[in-house]
C-alpha atoms as a PDB file:
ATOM      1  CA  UNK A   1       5.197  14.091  13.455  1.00  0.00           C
ATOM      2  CA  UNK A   2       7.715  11.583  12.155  1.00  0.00           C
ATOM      3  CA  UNK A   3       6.684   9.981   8.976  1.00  0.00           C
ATOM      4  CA  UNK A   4       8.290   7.065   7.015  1.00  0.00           C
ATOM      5  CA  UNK A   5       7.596   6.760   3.172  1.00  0.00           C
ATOM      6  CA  UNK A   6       8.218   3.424   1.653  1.00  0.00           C
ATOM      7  CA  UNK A   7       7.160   1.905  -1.800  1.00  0.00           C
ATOM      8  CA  UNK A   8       6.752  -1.623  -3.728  1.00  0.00           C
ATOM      9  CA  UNK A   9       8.190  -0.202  -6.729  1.00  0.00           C
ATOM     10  CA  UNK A  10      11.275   0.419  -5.505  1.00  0.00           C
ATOM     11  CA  UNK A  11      13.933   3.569  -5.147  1.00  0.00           C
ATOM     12  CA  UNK A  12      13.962   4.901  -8.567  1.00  0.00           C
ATOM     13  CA  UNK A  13       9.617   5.074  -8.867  1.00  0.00           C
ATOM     14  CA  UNK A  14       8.406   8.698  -9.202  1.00  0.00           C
ATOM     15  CA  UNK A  15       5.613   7.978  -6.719  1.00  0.00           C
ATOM     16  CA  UNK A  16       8.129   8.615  -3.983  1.00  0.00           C
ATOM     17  CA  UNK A  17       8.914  11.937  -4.011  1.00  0.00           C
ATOM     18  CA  UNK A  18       5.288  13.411  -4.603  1.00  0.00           C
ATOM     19  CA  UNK A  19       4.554  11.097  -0.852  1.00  0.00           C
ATOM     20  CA  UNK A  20       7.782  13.056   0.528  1.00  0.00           C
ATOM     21  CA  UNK A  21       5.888  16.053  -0.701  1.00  0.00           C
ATOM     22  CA  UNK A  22       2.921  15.518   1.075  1.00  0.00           C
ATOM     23  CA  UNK A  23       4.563  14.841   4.095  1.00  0.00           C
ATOM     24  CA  UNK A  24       6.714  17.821   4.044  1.00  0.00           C
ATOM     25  CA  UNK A  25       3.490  20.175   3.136  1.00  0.00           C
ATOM     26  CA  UNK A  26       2.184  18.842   6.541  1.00  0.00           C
ATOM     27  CA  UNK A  27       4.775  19.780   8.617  1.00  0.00           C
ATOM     28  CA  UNK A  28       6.252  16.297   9.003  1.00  0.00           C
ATOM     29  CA  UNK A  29      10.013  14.654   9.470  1.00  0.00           C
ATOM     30  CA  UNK A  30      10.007  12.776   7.112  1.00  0.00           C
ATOM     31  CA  UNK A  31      12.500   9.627   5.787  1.00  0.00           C
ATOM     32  CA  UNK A  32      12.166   7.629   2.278  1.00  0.00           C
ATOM     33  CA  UNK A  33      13.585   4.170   3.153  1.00  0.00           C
ATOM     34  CA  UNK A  34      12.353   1.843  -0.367  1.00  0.00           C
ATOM     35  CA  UNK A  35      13.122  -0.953  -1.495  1.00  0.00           C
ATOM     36  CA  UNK A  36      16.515  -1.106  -3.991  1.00  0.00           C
ATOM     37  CA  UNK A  37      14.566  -2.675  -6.404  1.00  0.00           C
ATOM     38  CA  UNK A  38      10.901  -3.903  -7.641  1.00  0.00           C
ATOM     39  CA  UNK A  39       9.324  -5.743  -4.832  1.00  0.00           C
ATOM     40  CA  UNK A  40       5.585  -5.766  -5.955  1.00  0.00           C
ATOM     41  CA  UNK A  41       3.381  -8.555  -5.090  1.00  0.00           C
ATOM     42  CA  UNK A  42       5.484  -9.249  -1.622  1.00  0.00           C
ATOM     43  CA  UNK A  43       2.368  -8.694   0.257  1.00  0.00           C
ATOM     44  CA  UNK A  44       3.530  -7.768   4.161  1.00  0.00           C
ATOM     45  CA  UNK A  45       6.529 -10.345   3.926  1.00  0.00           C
ATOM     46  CA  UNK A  46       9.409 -10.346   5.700  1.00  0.00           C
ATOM     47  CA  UNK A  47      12.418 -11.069   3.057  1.00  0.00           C
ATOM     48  CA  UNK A  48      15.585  -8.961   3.208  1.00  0.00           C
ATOM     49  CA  UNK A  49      19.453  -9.441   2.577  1.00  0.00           C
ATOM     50  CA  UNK A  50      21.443  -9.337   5.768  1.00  0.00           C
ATOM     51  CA  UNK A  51      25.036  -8.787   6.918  1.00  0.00           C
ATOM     52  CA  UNK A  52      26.323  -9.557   9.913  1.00  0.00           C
ATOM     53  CA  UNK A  53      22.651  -9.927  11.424  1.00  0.00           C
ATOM     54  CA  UNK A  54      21.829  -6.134  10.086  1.00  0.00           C
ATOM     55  CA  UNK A  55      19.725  -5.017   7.121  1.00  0.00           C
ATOM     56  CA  UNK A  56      21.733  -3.854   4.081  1.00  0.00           C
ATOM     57  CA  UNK A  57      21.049  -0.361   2.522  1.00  0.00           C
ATOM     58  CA  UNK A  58      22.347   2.892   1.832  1.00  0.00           C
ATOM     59  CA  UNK A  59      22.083   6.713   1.268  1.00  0.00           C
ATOM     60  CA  UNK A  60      20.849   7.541  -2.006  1.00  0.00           C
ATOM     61  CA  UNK A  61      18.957  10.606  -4.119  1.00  0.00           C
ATOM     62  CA  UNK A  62      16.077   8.760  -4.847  1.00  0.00           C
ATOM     63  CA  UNK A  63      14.440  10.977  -8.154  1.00  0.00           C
ATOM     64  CA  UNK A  64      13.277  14.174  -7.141  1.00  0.00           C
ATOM     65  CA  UNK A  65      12.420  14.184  -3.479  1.00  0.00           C
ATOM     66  CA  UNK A  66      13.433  17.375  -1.288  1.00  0.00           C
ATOM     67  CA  UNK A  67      17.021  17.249  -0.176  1.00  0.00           C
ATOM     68  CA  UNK A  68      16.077  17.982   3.148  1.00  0.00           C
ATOM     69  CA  UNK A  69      14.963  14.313   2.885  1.00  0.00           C
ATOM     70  CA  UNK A  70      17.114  11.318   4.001  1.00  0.00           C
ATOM     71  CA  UNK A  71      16.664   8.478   1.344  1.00  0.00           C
ATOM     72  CA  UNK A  72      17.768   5.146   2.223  1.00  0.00           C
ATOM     73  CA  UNK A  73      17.556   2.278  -0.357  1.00  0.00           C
ATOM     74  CA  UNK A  74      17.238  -1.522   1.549  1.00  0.00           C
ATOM     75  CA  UNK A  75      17.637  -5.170  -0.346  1.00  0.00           C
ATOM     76  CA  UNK A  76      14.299  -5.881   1.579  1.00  0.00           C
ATOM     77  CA  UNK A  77      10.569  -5.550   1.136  1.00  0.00           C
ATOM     78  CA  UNK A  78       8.743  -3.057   1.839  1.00  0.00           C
ATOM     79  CA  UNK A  79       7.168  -5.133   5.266  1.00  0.00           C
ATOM     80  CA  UNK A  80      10.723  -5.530   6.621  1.00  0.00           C
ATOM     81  CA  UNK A  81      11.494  -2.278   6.162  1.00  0.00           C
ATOM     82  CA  UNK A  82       8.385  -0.820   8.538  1.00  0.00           C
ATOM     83  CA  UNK A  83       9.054  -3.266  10.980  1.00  0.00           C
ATOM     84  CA  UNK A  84      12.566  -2.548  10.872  1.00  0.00           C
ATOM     85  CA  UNK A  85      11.387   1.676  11.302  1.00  0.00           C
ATOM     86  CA  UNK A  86       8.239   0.417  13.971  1.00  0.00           C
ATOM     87  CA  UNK A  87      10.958  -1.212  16.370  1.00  0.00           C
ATOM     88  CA  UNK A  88      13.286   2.120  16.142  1.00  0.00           C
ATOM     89  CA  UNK A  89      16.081   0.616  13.915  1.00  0.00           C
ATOM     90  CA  UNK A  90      16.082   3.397  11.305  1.00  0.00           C
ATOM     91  CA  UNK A  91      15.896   6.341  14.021  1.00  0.00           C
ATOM     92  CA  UNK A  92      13.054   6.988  15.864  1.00  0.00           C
ATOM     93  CA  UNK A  93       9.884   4.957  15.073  1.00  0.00           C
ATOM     94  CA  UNK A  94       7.655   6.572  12.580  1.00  0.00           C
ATOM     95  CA  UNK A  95       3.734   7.955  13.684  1.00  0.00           C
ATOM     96  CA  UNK A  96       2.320   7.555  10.189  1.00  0.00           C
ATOM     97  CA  UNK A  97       3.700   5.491   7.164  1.00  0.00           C
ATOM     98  CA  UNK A  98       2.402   6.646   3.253  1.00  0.00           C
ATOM     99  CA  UNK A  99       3.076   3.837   0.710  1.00  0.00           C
ATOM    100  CA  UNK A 100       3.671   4.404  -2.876  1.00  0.00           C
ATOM    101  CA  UNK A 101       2.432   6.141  -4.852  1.00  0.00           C
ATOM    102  CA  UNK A 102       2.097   3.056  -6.698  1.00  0.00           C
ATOM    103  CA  UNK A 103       2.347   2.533 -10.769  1.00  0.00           C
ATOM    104  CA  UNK A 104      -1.146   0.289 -11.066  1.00  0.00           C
ATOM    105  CA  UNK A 105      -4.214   0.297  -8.777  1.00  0.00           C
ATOM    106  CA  UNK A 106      -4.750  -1.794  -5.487  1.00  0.00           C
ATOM    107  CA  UNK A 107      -8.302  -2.850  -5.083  1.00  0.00           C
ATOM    108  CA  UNK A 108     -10.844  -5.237  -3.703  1.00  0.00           C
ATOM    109  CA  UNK A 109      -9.637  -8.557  -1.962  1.00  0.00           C
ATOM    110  CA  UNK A 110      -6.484  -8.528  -4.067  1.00  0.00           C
ATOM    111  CA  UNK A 111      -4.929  -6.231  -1.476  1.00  0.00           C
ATOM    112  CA  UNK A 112      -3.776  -8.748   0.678  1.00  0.00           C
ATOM    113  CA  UNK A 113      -0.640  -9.630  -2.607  1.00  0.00           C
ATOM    114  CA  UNK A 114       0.228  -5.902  -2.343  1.00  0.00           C
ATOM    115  CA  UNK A 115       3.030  -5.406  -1.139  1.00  0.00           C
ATOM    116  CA  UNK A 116       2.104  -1.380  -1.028  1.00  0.00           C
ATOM    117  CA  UNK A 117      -0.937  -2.282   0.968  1.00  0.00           C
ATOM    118  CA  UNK A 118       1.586  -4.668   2.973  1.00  0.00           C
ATOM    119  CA  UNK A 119       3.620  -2.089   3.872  1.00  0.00           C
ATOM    120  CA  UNK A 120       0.201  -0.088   5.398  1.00  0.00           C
ATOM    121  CA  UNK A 121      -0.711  -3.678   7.114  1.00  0.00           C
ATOM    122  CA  UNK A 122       2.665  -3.765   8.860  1.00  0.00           C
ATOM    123  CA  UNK A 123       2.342  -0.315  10.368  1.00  0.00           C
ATOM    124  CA  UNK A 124      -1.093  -0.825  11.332  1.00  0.00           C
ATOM    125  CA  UNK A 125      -0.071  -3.957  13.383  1.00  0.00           C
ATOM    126  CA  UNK A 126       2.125  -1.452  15.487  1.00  0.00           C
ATOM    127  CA  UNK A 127      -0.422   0.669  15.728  1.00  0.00           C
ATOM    128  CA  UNK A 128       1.299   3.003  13.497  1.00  0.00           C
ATOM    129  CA  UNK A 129      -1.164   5.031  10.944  1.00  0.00           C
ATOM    130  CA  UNK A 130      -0.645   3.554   7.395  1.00  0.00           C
ATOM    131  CA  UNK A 131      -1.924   5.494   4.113  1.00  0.00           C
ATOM    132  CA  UNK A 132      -1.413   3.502   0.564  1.00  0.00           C
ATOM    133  CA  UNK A 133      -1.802   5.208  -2.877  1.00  0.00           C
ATOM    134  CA  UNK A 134      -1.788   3.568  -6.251  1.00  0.00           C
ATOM    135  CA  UNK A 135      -2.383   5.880  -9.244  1.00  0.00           C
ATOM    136  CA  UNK A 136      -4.558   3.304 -11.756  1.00  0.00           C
ATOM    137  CA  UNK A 137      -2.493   2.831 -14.998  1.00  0.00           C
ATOM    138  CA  UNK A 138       0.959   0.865 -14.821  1.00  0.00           C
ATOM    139  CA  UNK A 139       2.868   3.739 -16.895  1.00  0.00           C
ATOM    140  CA  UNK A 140       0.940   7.048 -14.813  1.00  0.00           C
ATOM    141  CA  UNK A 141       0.663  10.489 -17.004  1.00  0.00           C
ATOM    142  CA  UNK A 142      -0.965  11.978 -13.851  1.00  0.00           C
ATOM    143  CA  UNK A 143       1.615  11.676 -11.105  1.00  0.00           C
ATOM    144  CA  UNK A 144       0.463  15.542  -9.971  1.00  0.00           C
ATOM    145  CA  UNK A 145      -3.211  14.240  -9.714  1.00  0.00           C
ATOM    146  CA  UNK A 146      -1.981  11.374  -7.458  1.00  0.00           C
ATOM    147  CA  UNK A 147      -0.349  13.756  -5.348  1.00  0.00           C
ATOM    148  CA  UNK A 148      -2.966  16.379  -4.741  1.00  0.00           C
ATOM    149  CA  UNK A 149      -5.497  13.546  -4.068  1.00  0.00           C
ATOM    150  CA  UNK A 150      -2.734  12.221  -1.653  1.00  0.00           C
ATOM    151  CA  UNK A 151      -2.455  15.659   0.135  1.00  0.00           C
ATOM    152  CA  UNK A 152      -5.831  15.798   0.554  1.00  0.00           C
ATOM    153  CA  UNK A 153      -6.477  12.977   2.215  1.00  0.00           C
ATOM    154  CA  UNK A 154      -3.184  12.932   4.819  1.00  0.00           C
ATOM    155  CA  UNK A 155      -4.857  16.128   5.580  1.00  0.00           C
ATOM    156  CA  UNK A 156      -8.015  14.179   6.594  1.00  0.00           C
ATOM    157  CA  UNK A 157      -5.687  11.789   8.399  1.00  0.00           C
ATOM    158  CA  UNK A 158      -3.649  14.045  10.561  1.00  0.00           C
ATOM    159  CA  UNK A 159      -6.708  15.955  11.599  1.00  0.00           C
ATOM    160  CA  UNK A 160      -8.526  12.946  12.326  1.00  0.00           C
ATOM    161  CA  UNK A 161      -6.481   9.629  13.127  1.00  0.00           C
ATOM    162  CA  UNK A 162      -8.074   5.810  11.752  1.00  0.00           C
ATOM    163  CA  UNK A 163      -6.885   4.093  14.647  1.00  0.00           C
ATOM    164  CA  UNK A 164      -5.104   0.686  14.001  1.00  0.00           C
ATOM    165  CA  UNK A 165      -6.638   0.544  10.302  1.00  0.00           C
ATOM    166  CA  UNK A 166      -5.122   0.993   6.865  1.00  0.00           C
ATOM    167  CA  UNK A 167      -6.369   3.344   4.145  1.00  0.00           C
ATOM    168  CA  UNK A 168      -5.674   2.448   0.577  1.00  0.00           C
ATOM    169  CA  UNK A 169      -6.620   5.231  -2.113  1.00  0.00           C
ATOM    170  CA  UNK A 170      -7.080   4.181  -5.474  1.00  0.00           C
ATOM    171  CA  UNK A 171      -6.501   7.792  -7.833  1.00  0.00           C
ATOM    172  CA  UNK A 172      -7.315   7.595 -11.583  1.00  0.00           C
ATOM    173  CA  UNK A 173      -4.859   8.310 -13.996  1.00  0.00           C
ATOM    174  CA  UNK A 174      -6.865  11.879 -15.627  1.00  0.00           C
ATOM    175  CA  UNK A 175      -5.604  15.325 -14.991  1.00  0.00           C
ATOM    176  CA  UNK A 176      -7.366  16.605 -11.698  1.00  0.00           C
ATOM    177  CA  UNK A 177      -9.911  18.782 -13.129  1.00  0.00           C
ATOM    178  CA  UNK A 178     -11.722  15.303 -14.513  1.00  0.00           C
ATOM    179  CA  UNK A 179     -11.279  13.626 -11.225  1.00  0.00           C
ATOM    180  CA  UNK A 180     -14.937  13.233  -9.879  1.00  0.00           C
ATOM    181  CA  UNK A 181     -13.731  13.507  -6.274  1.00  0.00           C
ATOM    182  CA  UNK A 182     -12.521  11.757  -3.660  1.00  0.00           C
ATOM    183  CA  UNK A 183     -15.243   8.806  -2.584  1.00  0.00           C
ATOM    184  CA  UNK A 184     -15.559   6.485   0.155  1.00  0.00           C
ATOM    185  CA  UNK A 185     -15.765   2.633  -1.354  1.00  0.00           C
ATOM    186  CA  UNK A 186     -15.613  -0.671  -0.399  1.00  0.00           C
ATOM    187  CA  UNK A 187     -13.545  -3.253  -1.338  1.00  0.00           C
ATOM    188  CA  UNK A 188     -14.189  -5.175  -4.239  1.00  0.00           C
ATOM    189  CA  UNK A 189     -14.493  -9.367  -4.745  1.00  0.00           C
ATOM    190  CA  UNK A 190     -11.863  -9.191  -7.188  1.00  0.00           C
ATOM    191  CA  UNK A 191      -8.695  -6.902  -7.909  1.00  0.00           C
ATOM    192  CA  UNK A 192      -7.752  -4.870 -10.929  1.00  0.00           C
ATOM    193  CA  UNK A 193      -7.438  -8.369 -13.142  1.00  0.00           C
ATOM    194  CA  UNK A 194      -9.864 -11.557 -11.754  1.00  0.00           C
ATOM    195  CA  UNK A 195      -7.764 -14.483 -11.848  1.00  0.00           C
ATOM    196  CA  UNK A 196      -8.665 -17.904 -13.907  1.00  0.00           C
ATOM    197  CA  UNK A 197      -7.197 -21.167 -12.796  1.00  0.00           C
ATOM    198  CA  UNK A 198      -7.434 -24.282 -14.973  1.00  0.00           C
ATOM    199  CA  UNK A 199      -5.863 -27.552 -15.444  1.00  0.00           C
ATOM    200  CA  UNK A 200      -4.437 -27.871 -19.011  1.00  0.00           C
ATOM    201  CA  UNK A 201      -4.567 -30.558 -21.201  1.00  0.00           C
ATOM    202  CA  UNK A 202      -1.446 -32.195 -20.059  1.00  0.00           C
ATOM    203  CA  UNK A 203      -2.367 -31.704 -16.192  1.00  0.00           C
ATOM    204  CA  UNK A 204       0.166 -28.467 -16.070  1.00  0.00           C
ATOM    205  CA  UNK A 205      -1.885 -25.656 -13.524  1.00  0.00           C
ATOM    206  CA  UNK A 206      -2.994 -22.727 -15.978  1.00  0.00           C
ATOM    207  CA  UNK A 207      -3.467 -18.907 -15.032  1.00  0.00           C
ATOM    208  CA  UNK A 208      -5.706 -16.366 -16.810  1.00  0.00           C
ATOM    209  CA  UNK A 209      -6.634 -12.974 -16.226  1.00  0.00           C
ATOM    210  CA  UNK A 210      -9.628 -11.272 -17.423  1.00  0.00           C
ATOM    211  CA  UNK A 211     -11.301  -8.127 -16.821  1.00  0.00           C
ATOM    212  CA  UNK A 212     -13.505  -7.384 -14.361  1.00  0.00           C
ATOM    213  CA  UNK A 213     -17.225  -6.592 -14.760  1.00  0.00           C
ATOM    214  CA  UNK A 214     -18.594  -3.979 -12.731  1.00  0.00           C
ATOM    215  CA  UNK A 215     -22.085  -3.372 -11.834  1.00  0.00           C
ATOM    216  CA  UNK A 216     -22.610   1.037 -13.178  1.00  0.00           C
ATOM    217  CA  UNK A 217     -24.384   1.448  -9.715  1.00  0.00           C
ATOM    218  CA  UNK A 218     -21.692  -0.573  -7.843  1.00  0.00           C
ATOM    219  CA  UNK A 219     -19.988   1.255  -4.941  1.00  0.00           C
ATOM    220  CA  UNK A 220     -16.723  -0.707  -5.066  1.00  0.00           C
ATOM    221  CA  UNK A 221     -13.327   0.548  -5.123  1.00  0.00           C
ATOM    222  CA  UNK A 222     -13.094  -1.071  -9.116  1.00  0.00           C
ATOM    223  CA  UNK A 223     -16.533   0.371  -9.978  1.00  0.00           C
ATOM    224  CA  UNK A 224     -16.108   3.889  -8.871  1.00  0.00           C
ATOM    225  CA  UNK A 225     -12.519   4.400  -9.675  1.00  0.00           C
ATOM    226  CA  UNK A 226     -13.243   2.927 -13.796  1.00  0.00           C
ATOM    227  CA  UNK A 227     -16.099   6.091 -13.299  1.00  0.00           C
ATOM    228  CA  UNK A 228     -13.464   8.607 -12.592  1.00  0.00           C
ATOM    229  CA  UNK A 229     -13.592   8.578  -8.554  1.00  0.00           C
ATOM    230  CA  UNK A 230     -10.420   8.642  -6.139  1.00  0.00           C
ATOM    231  CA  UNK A 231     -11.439   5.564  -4.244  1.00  0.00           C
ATOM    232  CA  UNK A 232     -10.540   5.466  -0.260  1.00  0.00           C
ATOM    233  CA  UNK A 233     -11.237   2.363   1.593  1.00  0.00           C
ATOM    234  CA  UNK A 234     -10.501   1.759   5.119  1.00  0.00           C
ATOM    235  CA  UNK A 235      -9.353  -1.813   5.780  1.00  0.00           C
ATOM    236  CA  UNK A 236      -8.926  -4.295   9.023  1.00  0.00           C
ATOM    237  CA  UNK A 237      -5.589  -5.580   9.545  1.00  0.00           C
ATOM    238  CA  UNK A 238      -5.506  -9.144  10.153  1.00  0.00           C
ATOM    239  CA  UNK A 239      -6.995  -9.410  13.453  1.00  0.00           C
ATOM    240  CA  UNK A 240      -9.019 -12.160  15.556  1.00  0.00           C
ATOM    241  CA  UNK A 241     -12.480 -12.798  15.455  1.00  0.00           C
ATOM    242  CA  UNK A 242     -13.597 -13.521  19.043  1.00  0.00           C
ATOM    243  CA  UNK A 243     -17.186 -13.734  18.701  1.00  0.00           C
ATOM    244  CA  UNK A 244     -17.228 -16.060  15.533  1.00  0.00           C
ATOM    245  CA  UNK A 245     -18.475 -19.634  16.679  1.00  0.00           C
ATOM    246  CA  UNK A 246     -15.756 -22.605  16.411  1.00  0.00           C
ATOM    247  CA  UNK A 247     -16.370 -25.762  15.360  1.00  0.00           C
ATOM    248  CA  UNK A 248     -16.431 -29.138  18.233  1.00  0.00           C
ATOM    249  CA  UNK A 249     -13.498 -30.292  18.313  1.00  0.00           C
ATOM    250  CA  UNK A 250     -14.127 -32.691  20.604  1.00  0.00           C
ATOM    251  CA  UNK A 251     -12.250 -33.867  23.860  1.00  0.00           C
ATOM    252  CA  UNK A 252      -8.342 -33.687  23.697  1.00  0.00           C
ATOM    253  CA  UNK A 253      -6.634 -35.903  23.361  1.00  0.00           C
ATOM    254  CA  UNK A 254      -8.526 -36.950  21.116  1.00  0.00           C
ATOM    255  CA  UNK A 255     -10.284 -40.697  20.805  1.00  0.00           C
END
């Protein structure tokens, strides 16, 4: 089993090397190619640098992952870079890509900005397996938790395949021994922050972020996770809806 890890954080984040881990624990071949620097928010773009029509990166030591382990650093997101590995440009194509482990959770709607979830949504397209993990504090004191909860679950995944789907685990920041579990959860309306738009005084567009509120018997991904649960969701791709009705749009061309 070939496996690519990638990230949003870019080549120097932690959350790397405890994927690589994983990976290696499960018998895998496995290749970090991240972006060189912080790419967050990129969603499942494709934005890279280019020279002479090819993708620019190079071999680095990105922080502690096994030297057996080729690390490439790429000026590109971290979409580009799994199409670039799906269509065999970085070696052979990869049968599962892990993203992350990500500094901040991913949840509810707001996955579609992530560009660690956008990194599972590109693989999933190519009907590559695609595993994202966030740990849920932007400066993580629990990397180790993260990866356990990681292991655990690409466990899960090898033995039993989501077919053309993306999971996203959420893991609390809290040393493992005060992690409830690991719980199934769906996503929530909002992401870690709910976004506030207004129109200011002088007409200027104005953003605010607030907290969340979460029901205490809500079985979201933000509700269980602010309880102490690893959170794992299983989420569509974009796909088409062919059974939806669409509206008349009348004869063509039209009158």
């Amino acid at each position: 089993m070939r496996v690519l890890v990638t990230n949003d954080d870019g080549i120097a984040s932690p959350g790397l090397a405890l994927l690589a881990r994983a990976a290696l624990a499960v018998g895998a071949e496995v290749l970090v190619a991240a972006p060189s620097d912080d790419q967050s928010g990129s969603s499942a773009s494709l934005v890279g640098a280019e020279w002479h029509d090819r993708l620019v990166g190079k071999d680095v030591r990105a922080p502690d992952v096994p030297d057996v382990v080729r690390c490439l650093a790429m000026d590109a997101t971290p979409g580009l870079i799994v199409l670039a590995a799906a269509r065999g440009r970085l070696g052979l194509p990869p049968d599962l890509v892990l993203s992350g482990v990500n500094r901040g959770p991913n949840l509810g709607r707001a996955v579609v900005h992530s560009g660690t979830v956008g990194a599972a949504f590109t693989a999933a397209t190519h009907g590559i397996e695609g595993l994202a993990v966030s740990l849920a504090s932007p400066q993580p004191d629990h990397w180790g938790t993260a990866e356990r909860c990681a292991l655990a679950v690409l466990r899960g995944l090898v033995a039993t395949p989501v077919g053309g789907r993306v999971l996203n685990l959420n893991v609390p920041d809290l040393p493992a021994d005060q992690v409830l579990g690991i719980r199934r959860a769906r996503l929530a309306p909002f992401g870690s922050a709910q976004a506030h738009v207004e129109v200011g005084d002088e007409g200027d567009v104005v953003v605010t972020y607030s907290q969340p509120d979460a029901s205490p018997d809500d079985d979201t991904d933000s509700a269980l996770l602010a309880k102490g649960w690893a959170t794992l969701t299983v989420v569509n791709p974009p796909t088409s809806d062919d059974t939806a009705a669409l509206p008349d749009v009348g004869t063509w061309p039209p009158g």
